[in-house]
C-alpha atoms as a PDB file:
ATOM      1  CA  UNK A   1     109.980 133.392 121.168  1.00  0.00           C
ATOM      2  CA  UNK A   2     108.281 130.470 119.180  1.00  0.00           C
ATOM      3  CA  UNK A   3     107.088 131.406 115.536  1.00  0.00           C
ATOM      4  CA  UNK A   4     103.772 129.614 116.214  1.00  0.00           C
ATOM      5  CA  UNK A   5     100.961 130.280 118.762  1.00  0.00           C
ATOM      6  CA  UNK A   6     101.364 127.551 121.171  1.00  0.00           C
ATOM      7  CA  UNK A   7      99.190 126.890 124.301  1.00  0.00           C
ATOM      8  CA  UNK A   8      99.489 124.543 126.647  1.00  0.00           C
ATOM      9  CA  UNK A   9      97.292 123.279 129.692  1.00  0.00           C
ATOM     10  CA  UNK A  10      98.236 120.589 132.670  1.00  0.00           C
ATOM     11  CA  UNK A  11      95.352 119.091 133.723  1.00  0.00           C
ATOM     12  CA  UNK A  12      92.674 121.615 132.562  1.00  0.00           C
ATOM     13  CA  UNK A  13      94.776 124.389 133.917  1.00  0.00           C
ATOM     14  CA  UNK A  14      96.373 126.729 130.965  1.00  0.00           C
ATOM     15  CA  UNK A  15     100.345 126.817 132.006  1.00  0.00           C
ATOM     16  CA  UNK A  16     101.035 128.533 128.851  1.00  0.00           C
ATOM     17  CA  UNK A  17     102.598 132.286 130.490  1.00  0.00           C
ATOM     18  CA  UNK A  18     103.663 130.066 132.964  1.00  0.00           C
ATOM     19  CA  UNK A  19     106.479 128.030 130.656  1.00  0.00           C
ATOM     20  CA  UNK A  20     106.646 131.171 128.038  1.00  0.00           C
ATOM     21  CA  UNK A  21     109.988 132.035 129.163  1.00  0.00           C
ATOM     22  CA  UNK A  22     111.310 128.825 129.132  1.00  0.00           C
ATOM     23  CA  UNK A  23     109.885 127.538 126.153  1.00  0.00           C
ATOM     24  CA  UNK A  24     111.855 126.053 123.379  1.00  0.00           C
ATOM     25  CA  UNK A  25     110.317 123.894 121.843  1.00  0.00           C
ATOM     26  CA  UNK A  26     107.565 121.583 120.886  1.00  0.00           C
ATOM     27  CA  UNK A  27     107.259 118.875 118.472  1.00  0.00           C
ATOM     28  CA  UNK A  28     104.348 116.415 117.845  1.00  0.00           C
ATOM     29  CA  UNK A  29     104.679 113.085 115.546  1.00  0.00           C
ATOM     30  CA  UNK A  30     101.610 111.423 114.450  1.00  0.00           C
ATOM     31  CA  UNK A  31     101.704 108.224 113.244  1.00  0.00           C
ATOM     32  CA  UNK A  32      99.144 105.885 111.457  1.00  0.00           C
ATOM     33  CA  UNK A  33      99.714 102.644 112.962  1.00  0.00           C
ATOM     34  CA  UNK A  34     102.211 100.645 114.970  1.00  0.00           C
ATOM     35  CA  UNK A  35     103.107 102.950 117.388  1.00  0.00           C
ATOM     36  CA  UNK A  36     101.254 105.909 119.344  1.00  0.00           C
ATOM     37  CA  UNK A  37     101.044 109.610 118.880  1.00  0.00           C
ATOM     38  CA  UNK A  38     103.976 111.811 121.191  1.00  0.00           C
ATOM     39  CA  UNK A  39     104.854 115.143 122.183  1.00  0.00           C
ATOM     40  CA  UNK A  40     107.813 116.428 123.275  1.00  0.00           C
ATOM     41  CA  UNK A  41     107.617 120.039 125.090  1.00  0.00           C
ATOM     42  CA  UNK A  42     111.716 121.143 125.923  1.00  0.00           C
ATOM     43  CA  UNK A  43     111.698 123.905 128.688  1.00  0.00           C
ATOM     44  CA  UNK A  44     115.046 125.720 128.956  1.00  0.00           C
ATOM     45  CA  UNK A  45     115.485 124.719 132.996  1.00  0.00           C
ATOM     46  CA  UNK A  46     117.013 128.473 134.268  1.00  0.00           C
ATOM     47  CA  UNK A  47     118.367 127.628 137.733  1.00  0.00           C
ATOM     48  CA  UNK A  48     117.330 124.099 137.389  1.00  0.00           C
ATOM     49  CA  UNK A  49     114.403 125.025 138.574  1.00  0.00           C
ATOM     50  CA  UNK A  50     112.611 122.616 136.534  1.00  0.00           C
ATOM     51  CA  UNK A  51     114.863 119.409 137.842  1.00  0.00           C
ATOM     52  CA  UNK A  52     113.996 120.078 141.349  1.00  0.00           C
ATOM     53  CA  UNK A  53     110.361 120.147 140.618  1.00  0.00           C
ATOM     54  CA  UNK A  54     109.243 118.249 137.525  1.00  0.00           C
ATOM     55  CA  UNK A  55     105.512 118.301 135.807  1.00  0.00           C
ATOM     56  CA  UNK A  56     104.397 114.588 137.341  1.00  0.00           C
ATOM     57  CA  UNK A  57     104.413 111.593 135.301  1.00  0.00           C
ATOM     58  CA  UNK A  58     100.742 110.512 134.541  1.00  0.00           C
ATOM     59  CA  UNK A  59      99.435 114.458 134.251  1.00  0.00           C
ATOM     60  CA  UNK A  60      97.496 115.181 131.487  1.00  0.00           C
ATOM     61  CA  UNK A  61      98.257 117.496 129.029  1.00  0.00           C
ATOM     62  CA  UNK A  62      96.807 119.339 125.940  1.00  0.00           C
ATOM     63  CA  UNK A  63      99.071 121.413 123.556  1.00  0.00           C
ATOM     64  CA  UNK A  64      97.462 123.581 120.930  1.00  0.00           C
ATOM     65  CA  UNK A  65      98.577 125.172 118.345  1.00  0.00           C
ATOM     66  CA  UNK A  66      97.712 127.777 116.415  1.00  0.00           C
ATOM     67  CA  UNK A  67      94.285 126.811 117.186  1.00  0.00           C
ATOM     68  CA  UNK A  68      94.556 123.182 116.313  1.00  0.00           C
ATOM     69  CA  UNK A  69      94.123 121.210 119.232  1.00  0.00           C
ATOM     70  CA  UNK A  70      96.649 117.908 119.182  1.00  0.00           C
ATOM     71  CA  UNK A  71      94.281 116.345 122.101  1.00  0.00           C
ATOM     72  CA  UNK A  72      94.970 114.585 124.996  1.00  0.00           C
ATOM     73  CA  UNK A  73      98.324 112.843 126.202  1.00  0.00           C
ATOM     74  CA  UNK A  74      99.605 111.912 129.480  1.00  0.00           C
ATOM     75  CA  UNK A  75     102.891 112.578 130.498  1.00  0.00           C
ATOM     76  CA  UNK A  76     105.281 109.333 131.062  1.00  0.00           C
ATOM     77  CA  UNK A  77     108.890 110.378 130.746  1.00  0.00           C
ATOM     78  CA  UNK A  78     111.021 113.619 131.323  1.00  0.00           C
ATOM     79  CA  UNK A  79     114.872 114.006 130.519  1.00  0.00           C
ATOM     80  CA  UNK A  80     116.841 116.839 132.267  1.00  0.00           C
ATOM     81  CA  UNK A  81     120.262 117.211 130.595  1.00  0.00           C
ATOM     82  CA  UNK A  82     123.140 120.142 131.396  1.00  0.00           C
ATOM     83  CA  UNK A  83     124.605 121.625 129.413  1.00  0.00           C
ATOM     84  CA  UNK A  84     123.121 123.759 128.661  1.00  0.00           C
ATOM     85  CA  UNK A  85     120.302 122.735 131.170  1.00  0.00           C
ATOM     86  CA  UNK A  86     117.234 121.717 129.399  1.00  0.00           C
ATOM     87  CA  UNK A  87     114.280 119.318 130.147  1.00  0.00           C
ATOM     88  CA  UNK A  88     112.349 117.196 128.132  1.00  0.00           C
ATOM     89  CA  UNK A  89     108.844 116.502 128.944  1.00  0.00           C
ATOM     90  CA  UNK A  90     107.506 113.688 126.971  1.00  0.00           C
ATOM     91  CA  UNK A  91     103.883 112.852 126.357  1.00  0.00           C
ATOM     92  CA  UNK A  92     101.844 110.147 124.881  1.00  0.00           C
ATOM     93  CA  UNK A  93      98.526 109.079 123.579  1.00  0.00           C
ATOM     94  CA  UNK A  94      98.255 105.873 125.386  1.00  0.00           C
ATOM     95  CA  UNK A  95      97.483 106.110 129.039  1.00  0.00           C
ATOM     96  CA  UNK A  96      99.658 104.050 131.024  1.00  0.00           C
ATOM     97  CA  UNK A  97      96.301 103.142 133.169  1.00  0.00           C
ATOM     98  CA  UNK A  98      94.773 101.667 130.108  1.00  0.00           C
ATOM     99  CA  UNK A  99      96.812  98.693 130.527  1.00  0.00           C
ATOM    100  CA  UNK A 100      96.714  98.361 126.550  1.00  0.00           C
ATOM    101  CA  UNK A 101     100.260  98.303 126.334  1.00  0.00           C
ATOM    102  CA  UNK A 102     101.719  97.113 129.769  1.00  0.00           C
ATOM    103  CA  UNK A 103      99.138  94.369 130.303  1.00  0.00           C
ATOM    104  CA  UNK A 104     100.899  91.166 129.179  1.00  0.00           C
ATOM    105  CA  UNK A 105      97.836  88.651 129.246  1.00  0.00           C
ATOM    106  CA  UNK A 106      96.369  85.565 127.708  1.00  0.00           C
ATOM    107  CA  UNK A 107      92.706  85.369 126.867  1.00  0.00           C
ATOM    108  CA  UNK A 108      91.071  83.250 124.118  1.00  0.00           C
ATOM    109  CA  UNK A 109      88.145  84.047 121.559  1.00  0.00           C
ATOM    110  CA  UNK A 110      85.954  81.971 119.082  1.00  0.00           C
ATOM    111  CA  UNK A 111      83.415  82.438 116.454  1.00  0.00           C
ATOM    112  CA  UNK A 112      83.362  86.216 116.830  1.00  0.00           C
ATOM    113  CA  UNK A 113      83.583  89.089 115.025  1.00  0.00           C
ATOM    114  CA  UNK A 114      86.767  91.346 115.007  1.00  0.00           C
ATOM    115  CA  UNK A 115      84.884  94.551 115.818  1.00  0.00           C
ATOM    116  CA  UNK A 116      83.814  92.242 118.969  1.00  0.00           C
ATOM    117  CA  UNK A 117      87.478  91.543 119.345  1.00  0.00           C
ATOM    118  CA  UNK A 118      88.357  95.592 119.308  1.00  0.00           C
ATOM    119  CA  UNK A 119      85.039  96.104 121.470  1.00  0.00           C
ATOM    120  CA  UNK A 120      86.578  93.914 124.527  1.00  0.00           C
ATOM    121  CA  UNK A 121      89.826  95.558 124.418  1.00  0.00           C
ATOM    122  CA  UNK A 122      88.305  98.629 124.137  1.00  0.00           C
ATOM    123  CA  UNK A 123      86.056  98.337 127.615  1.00  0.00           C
ATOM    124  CA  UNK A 124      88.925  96.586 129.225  1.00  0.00           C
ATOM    125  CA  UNK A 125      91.166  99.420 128.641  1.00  0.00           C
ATOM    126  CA  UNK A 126      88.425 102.114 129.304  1.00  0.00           C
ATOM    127  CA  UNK A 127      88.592 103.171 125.907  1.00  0.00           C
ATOM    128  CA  UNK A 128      86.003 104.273 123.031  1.00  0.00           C
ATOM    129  CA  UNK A 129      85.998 102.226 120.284  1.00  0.00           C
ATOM    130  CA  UNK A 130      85.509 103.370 116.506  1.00  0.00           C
ATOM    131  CA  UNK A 131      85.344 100.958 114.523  1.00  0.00           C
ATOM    132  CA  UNK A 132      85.372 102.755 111.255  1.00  0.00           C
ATOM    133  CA  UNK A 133      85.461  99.426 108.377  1.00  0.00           C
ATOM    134  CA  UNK A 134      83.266  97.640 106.290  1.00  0.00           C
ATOM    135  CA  UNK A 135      85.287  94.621 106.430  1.00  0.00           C
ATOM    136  CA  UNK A 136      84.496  92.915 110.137  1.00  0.00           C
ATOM    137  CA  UNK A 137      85.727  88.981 109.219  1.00  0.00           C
ATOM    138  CA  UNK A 138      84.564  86.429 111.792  1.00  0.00           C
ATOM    139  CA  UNK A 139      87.520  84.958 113.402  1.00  0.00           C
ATOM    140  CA  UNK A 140      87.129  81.340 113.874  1.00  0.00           C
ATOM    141  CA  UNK A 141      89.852  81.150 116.903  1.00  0.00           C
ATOM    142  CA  UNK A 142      92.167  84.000 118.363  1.00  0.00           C
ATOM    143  CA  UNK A 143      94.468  83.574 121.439  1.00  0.00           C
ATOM    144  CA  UNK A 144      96.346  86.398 123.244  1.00  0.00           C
ATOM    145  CA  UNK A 145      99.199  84.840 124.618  1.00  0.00           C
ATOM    146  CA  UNK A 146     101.352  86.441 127.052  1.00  0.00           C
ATOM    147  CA  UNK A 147     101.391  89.804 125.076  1.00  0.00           C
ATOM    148  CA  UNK A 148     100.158  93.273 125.354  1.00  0.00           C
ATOM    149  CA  UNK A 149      96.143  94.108 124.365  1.00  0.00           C
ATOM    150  CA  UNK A 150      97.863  96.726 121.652  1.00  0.00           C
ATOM    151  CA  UNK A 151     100.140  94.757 120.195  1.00  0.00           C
ATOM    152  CA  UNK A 152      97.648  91.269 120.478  1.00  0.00           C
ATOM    153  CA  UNK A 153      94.809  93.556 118.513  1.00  0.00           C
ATOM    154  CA  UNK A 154      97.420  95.197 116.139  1.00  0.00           C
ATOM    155  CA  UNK A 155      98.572  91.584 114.687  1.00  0.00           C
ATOM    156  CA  UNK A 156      95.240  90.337 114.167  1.00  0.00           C
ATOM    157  CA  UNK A 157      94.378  93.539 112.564  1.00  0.00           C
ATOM    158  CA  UNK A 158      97.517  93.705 110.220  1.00  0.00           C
ATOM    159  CA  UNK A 159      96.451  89.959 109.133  1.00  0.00           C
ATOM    160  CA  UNK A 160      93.137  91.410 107.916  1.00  0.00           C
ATOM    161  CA  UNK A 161      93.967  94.427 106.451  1.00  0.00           C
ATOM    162  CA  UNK A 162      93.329  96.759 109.060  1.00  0.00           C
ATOM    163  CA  UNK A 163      95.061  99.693 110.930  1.00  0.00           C
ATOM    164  CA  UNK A 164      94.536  99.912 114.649  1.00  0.00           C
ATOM    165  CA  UNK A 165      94.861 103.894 115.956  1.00  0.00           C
ATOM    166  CA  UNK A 166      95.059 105.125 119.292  1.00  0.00           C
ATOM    167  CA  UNK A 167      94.102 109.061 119.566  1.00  0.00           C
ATOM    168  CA  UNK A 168      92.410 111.411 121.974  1.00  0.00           C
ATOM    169  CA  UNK A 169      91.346 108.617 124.491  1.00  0.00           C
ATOM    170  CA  UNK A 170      89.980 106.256 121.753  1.00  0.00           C
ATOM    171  CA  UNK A 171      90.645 103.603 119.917  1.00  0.00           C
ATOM    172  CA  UNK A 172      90.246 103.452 116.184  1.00  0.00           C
ATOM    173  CA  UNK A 173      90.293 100.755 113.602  1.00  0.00           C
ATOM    174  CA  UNK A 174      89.969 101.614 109.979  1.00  0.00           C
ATOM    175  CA  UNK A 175      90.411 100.035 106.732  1.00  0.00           C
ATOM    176  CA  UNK A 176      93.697 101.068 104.442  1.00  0.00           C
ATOM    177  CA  UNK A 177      91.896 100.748 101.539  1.00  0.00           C
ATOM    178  CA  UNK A 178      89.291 102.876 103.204  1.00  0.00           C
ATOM    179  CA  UNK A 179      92.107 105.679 103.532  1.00  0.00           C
ATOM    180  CA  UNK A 180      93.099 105.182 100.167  1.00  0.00           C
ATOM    181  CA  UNK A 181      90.203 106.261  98.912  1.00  0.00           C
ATOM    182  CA  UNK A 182      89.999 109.716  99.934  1.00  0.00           C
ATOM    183  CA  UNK A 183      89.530 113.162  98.266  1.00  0.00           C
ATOM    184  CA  UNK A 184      93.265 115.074  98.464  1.00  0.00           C
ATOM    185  CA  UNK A 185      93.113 117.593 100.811  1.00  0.00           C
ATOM    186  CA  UNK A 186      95.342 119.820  98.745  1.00  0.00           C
ATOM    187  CA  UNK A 187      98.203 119.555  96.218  1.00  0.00           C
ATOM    188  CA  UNK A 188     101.965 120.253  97.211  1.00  0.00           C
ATOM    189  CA  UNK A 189     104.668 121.180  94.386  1.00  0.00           C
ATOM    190  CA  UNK A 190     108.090 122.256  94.466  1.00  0.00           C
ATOM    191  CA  UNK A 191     107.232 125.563  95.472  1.00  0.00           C
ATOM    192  CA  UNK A 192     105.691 124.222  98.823  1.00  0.00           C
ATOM    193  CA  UNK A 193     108.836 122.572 100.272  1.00  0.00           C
ATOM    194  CA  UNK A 194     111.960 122.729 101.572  1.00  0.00           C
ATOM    195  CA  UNK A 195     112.904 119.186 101.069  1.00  0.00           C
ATOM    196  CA  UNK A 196     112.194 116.143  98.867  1.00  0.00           C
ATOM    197  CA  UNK A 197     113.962 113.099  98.547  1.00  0.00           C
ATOM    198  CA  UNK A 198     111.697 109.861  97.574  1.00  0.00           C
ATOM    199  CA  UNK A 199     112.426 106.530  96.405  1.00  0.00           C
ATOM    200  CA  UNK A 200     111.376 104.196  93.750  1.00  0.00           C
ATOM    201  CA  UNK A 201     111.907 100.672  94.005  1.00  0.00           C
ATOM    202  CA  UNK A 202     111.178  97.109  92.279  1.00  0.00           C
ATOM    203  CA  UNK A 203     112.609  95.198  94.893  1.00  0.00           C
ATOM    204  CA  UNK A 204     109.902  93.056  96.607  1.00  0.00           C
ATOM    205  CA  UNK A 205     107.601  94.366  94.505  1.00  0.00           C
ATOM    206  CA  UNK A 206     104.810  91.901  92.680  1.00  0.00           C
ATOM    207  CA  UNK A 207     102.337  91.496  89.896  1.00  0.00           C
ATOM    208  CA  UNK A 208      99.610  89.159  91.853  1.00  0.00           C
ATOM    209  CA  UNK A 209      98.960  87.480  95.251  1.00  0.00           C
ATOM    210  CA  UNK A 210      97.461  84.367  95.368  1.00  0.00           C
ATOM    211  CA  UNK A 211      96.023  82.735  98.829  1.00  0.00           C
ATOM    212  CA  UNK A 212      95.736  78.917  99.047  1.00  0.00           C
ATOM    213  CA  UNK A 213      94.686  77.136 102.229  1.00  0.00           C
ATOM    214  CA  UNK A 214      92.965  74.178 102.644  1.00  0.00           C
ATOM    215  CA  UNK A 215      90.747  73.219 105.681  1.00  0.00           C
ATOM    216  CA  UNK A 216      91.116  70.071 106.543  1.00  0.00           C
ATOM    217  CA  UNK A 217      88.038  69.640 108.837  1.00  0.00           C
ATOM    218  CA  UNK A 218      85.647  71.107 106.797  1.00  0.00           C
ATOM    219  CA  UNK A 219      87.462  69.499 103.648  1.00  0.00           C
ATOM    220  CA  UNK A 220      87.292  73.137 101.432  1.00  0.00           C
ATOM    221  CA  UNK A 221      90.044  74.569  99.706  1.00  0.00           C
ATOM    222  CA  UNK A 222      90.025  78.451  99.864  1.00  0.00           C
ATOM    223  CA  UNK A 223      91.781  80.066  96.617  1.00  0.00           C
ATOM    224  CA  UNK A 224      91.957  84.001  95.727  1.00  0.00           C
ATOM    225  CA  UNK A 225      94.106  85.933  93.551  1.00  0.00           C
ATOM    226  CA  UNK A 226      94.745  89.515  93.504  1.00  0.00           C
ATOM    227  CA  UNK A 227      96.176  91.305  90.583  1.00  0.00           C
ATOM    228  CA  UNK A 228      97.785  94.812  90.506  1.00  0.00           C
ATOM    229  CA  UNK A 229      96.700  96.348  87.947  1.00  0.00           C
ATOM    230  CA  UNK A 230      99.614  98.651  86.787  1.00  0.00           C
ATOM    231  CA  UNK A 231     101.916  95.817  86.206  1.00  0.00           C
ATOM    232  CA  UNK A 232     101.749  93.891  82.675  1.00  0.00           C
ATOM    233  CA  UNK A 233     104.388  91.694  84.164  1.00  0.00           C
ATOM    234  CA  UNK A 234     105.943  90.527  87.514  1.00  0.00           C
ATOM    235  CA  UNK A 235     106.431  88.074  90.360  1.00  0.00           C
ATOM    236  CA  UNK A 236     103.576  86.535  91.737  1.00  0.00           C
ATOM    237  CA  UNK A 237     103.414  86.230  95.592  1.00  0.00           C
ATOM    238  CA  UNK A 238     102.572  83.012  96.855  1.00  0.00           C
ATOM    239  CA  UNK A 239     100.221  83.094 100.529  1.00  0.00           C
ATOM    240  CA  UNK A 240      99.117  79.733 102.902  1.00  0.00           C
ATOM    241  CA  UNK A 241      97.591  81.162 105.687  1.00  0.00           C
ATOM    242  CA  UNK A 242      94.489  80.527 107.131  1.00  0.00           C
ATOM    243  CA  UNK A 243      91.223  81.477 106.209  1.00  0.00           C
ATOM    244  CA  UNK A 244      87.748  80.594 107.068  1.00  0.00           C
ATOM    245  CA  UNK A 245      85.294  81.556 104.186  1.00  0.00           C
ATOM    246  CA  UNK A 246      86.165  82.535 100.663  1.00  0.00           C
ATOM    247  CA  UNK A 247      85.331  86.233 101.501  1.00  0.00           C
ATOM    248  CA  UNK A 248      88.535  85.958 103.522  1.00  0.00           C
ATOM    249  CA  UNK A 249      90.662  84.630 101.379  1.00  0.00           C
ATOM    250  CA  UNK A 250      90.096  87.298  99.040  1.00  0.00           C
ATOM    251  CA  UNK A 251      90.673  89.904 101.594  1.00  0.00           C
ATOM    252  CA  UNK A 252      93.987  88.418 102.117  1.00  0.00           C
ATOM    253  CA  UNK A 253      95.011  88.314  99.152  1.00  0.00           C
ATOM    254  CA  UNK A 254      94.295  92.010  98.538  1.00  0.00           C
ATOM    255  CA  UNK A 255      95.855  93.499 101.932  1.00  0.00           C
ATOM    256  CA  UNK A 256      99.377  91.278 101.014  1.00  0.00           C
ATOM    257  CA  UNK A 257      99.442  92.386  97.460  1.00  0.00           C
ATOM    258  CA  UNK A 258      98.803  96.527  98.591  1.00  0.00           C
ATOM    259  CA  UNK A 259     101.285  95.847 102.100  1.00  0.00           C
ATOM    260  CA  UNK A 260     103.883  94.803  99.271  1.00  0.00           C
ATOM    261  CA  UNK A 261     103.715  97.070  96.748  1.00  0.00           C
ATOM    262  CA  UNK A 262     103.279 100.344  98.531  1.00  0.00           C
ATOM    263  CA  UNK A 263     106.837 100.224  99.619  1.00  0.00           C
ATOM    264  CA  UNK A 264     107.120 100.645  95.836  1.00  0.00           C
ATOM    265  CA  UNK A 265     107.234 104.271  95.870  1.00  0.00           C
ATOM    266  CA  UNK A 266     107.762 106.526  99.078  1.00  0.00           C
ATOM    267  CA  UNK A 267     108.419 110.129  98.965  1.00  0.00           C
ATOM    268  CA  UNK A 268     109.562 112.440 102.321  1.00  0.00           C
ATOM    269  CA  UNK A 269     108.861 116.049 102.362  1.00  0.00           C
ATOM    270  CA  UNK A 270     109.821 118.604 104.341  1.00  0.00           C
ATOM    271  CA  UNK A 271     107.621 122.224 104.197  1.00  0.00           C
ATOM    272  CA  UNK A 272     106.915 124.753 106.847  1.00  0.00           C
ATOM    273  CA  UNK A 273     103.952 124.226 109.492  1.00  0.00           C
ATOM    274  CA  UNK A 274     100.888 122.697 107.920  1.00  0.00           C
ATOM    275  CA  UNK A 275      98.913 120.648 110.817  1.00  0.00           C
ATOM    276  CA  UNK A 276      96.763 119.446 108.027  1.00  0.00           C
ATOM    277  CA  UNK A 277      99.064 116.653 107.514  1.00  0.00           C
ATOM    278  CA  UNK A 278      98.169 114.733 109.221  1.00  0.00           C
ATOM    279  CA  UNK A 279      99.006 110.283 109.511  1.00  0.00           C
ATOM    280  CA  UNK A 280      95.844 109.281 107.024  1.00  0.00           C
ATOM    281  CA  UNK A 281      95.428 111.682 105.193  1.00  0.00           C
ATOM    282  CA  UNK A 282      95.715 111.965 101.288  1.00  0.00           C
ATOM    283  CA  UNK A 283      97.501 114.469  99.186  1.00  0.00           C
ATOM    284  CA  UNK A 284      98.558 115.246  95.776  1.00  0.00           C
ATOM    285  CA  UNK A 285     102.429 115.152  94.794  1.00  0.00           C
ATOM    286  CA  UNK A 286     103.101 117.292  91.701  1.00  0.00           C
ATOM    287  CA  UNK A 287     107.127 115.933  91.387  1.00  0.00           C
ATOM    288  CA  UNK A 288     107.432 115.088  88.226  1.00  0.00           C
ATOM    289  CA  UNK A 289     107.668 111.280  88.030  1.00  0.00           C
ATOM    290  CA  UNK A 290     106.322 111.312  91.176  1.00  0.00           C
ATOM    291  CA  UNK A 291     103.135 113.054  90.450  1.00  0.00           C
ATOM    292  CA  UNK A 292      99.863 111.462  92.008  1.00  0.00           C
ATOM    293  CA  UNK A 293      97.717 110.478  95.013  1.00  0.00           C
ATOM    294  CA  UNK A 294      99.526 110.199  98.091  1.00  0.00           C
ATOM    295  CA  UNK A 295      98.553 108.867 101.868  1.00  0.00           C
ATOM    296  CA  UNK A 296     100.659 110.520 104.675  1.00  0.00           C
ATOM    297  CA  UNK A 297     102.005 107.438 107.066  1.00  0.00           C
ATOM    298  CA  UNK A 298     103.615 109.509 109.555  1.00  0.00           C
ATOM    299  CA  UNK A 299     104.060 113.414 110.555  1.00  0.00           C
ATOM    300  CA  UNK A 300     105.944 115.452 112.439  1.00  0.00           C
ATOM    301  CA  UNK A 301     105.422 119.268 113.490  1.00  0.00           C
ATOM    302  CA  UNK A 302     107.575 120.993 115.125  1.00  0.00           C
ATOM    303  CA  UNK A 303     107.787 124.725 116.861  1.00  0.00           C
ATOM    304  CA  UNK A 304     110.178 126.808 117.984  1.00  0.00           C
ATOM    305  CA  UNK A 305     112.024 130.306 118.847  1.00  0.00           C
ATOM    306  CA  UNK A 306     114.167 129.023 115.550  1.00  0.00           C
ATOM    307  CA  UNK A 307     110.989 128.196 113.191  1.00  0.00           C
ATOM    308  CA  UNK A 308     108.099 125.912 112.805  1.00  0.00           C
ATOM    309  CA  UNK A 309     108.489 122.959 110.016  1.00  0.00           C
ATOM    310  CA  UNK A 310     106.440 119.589 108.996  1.00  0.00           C
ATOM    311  CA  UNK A 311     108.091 116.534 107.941  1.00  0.00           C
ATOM    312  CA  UNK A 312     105.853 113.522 106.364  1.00  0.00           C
ATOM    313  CA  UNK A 313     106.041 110.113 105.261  1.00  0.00           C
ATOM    314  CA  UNK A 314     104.149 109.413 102.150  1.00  0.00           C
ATOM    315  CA  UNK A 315     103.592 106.372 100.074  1.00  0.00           C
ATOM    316  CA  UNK A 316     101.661 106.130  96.917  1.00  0.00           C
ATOM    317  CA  UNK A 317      98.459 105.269  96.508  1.00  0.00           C
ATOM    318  CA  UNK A 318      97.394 102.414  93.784  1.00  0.00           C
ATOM    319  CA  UNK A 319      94.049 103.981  92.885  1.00  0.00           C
ATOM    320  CA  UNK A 320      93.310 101.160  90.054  1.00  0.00           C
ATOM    321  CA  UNK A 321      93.750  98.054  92.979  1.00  0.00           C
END
């Protein structure tokens, strides 16, 4: 019997006594960009019952537990395996209808906004689009080339500083400094976990980034520099990309100098179920020298008949830059 309250519906229809005797396990990772949200149900298959008739690929399903609803997901892989016989129905957050990750396509954009960007892929993917940032650069000239919507719109986001999310049927891009900025939900300590192990590094790490790029055709030179604040000393990192207005340029240089140095610290925890924690979400560490303000970059819950644990992926967040 699972140590969590678990239900679970197939298209609309609650399955949940259904599957409780074969039930073994479920597991959910969340991540905050770069890849989408899964679930993994594994159904002990008595008889092999389950390998003669299994759940369709492209059925929706919702999994709750313990009240929290995960959303929707749509089923696009299963794995029987003997022995002992067991089958592994995988979900994701990404339709495969969408087309936003299948469709390799080329399609060209000028003078527009990146929110208008986002907007397109959205509707062409039947998505809803939040576009959840301040920052919404005008992007002189963009070109998909022979790539996927998702990964097309995730590049061009990255460049600006942006995180592109795909959850519950919608598409969300946010700003990490945005994130960073949060309240803590709540504080973890020793006491809370079952495992730590973290990592501090200087390797790669730098004082300053400064962007230089000069436009040729409109004869400007674009500089910006971007100083972390908690380093007296350090490398400078040195940027010539291109940027259209000095506002950009300064965005750059802030989004390489934070990508950089938040591999600086990184701390994974293990603790029993908390679907709190969440991808995006901040926390406080009290670990010693790694006490602070942390943002959660990926999660992992799992349930089942031999206990219910979280694992997260934190990095530290530089609340001075």
């Amino acid at each position: 019997m699972l140590h969590s309250d678990v239900k679970i519906l197939l298209e609309g229809r609650d399955i949940t006594r259904d599957l409780e005797p074969y039930l073994l396990s479920v597991t959910y990772k969340d991540a905050l960009s770069g890849e989408s949200d899964v679930i993994e149900v594994a159904l002990q298959d008595k008889n092999h019952a389950l390998i003669n008739n299994p759940p369709p690929r492209g059925s929706k399903l919702n999994v709750v537990i313990n009240d929290f609803d995960l959303g929707a997901f749509e089923i696009d892989e299963y794995n029987p395996s003997s022995p002992p016989s067991v089958m592994r129905v995988k979900a994701n957050s990404i339709s495969q209808n969408s087309g936003l990750r299948q469709v390799d396509e080329s399609k060209g954009w000028e003078k527009v906004l990146l929110s208008k960007i986002a907007k397109d892929i959205a509707e062409a993917s039947n998505m809803e689009l939040f576009y959840q940032a301040d920052f919404d650069p005008e992007i002189n000239r963009a070109e998909q080339q022979e790539q996927s919507r998702l990964a097309f719109l995730e590049k061009i986001c990255a460049d600006h500083g942006l995180i592109v999310k795909i959850a519950d049927g919608k598409l969300i891009v946010v700003e990490e400094s945005t994130l960073d900025a949060q309240e803590p939900i709540t504080t973890l300590t020793w006491d809370d976990v079952s495992h730590f192990d973290a990592k501090a590094t200087l390797n790669e790490i730098y004082k300053e980034c400064k962007v230089n790029y000069s436009e040729a055709k409109q004869a400007k030179t674009f500089s910006a520099t971007a100083t972390d604040p908690t380093k007296s000393e350090g490398r400078t990192l040195k940027i010539n990309k291109r940027v259209t207005s000095q506002a950009e340029a300064d965005q750059l240089a802030k989004h390489e100098l934070r990508k950089k140095n938040k591999e600086e610290f990184s701390v994974n925890l293990t603790l029993p179920l908390d679907l709190r924690l969440l991808a995006g979400v901040v926390v406080n560490l009290d670990f010693g020298f790694f006490n602070g303000k942390w943002l959660i970059d990926e999660s992992t819950h799992s349930v089942s008949n031999s206990g219910s644990q979280s694992r997260i992926k934190l990095h530290r967040v530089n609340q001075n830059a």
